[in-house]
Protein backbone atom coordinates (compact mmCIF):
# COMPACT_ATOMS: atom_id res chain seq x y z
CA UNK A 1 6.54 -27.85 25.99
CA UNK A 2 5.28 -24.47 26.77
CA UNK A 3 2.76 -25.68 29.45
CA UNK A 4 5.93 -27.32 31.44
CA UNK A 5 8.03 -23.88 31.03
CA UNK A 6 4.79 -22.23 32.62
CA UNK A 7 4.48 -24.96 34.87
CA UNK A 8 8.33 -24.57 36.43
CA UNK A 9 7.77 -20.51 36.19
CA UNK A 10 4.69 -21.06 38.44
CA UNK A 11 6.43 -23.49 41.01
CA UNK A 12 9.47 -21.20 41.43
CA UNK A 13 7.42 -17.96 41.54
CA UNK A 14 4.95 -19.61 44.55
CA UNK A 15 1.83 -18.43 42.73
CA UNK A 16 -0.59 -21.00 44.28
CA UNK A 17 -3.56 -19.37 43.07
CA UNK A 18 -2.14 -19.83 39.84
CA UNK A 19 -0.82 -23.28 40.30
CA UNK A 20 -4.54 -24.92 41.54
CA UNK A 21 -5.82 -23.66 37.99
CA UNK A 22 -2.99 -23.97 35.97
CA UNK A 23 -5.52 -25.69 33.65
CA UNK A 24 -8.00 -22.78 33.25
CA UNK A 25 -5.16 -20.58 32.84
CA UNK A 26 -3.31 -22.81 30.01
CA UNK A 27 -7.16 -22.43 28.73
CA UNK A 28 -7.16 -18.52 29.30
CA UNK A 29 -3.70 -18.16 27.49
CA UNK A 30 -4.66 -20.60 24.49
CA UNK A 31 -8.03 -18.49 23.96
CA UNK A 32 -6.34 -15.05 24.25
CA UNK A 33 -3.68 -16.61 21.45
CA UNK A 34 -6.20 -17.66 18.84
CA UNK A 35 -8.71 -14.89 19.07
CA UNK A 36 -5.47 -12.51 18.41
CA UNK A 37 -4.82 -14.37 15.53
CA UNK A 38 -7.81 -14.46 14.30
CA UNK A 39 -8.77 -10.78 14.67
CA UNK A 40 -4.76 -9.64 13.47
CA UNK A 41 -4.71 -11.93 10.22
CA UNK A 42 -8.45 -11.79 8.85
CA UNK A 43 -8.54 -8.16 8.94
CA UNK A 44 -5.32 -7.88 7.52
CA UNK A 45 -5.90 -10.49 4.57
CA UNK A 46 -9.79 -8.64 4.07
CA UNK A 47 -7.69 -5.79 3.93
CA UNK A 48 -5.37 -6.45 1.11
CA UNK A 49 -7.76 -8.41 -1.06
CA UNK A 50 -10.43 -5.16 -0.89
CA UNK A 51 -7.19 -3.05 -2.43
CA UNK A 52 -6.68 -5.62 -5.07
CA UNK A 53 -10.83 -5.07 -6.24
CA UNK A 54 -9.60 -1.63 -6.58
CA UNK A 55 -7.13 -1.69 -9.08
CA UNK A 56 -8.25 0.28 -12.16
CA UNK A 57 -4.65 0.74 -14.09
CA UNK A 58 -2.75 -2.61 -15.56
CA UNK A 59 0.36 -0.44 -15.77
CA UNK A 60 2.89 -3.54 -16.40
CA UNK A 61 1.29 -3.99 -19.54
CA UNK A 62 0.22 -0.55 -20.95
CA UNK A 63 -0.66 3.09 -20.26
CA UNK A 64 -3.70 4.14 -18.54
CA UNK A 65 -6.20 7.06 -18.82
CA UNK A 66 -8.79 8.56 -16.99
CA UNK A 67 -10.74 11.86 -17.42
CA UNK A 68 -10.60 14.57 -15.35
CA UNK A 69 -13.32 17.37 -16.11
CA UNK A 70 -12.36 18.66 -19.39
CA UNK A 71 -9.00 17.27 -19.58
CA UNK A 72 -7.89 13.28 -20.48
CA UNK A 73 -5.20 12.14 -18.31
CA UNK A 74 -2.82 9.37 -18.96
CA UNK A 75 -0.15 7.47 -16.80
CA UNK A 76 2.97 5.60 -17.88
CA UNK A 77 5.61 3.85 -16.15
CA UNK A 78 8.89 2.91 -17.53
CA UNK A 79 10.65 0.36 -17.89
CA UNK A 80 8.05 -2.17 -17.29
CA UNK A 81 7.37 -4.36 -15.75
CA UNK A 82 7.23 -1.69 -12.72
CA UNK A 83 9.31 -2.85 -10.12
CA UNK A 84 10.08 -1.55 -6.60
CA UNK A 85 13.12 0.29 -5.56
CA UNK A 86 13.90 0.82 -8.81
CA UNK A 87 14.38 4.31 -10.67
CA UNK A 88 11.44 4.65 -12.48
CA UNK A 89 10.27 7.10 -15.04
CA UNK A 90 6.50 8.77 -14.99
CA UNK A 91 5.34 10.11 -17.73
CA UNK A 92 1.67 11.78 -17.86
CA UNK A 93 -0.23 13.22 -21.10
CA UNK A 94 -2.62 15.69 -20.61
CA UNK A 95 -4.99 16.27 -23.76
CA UNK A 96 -7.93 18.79 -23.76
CA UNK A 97 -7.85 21.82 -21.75
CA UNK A 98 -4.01 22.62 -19.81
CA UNK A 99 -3.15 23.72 -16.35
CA UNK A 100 -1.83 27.02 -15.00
CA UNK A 101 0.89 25.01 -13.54
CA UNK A 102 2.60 21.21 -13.84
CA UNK A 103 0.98 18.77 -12.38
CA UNK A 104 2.99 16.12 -9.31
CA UNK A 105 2.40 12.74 -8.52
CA UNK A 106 2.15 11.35 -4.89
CA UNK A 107 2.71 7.84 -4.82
CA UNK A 108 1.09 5.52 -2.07
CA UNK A 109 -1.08 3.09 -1.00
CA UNK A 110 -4.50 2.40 -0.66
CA UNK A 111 -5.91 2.29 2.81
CA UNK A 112 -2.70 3.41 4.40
CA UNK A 113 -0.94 6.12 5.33
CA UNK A 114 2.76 6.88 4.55
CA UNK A 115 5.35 9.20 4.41
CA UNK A 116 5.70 11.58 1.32
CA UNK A 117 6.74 10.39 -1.77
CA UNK A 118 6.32 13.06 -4.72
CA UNK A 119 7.62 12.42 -7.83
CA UNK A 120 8.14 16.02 -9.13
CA UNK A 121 7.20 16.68 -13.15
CA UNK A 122 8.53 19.00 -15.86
CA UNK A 123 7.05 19.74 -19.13
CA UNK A 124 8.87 18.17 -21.87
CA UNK A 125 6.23 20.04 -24.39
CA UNK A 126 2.79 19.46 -25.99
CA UNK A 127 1.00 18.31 -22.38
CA UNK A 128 3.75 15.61 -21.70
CA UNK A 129 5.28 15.86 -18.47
CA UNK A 130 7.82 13.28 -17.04
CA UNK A 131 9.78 12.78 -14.18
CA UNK A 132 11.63 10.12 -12.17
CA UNK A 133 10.59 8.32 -8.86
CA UNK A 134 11.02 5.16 -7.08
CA UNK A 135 8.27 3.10 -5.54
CA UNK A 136 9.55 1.70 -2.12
CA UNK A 137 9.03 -1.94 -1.58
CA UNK A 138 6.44 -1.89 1.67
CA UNK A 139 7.43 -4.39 4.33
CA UNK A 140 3.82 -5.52 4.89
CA UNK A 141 4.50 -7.45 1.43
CA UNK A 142 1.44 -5.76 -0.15
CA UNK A 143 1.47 -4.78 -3.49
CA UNK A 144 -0.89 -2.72 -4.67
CA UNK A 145 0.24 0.96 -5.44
CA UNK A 146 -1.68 4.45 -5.87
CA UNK A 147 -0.54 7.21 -8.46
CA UNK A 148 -2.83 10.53 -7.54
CA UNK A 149 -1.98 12.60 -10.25
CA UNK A 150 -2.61 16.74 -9.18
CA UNK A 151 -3.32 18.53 -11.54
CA UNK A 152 -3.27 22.24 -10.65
CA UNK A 153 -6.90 23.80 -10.75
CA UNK A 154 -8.24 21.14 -11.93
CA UNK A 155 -8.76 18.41 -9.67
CA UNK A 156 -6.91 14.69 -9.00
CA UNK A 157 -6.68 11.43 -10.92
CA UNK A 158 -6.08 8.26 -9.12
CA UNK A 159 -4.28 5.55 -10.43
CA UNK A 160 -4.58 2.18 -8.57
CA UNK A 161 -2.13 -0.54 -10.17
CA UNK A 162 0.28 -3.85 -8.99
CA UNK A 163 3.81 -3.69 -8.24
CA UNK A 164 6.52 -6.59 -8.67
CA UNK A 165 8.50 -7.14 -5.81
């Protein structure tokens, strides 16, 4: 169907040149089409499974924790399971030695950049620190999700977990 629709283009327009090799170029055009969908779709599918092998936080089913010099760090998300575009609450727990200042959380994702998205913390006392956020639903369909965790003067936890859409 498409060859004919080139075909009738090509008759109209008086392209000889194009008309005596309409078969190489039907070849050309077919080529060009599967190598971009080869090199646009593997890459992208490579891509998204390499993110997946980087998860380290199972956040729909618990907290997580990870050490950061002298201080332990731990993540929660509520209400679970973590959803997108929802109003979630963060909640971090530091234990061991305490920052000059509160600590912020950009969320993201792995491999790509975005926009800001800072979910801003207060102290709620004893090293607990919460505040609200949303994780945006990205239109790629991918799902994995990055919490770095700053904490002033000290350094950076990240956070790698899955997101329901």
């Amino acid at each position: 169907m498409l060859t004919s629709g080139v075909k009738k283009v090509i008759h109209r327009g008086r392209m000889a040149f194009l008309q005596a090799g309409g078969g190489v170029f039907r070849m050309l055009f077919f080529g060009m089409f599967l190598l971009s969908m080869v090199t646009h779709d593997v890459p992208a599918r490579a891509a998204e499974n390499d993110h997946s092998a980087m998860v380290n936080c199972d956040i729909q089913h618990t907290s997580c924790t990870q050490e950061l010099s002298d201080t332990r760090v731990v993540l929660d998300i509520s209400p679970k399971p973590v959803k997108a575009m929802t109003d979630l609450t963060f909640r971090i727990i530091l234990t061991g030695k305490q920052p000059k200042a509160v600590p912020y959380i950009d969320l993201g994702m792995p491999g790509m950049k975005m926009g800001p998205n800072r979910v801003s913390l207060q102290s709620v006392g004893n090293g607990v620190y919460e505040g609200t956020g949303i994780i945006v639903r990205c239109p790629s369909g991918k799902k994995v999700w990055k919490a770095t965790v700053a904490v002033p003067n000290m350094g950076t936890a990240e956070f790698i977990f899955d997101v329901i859409y």
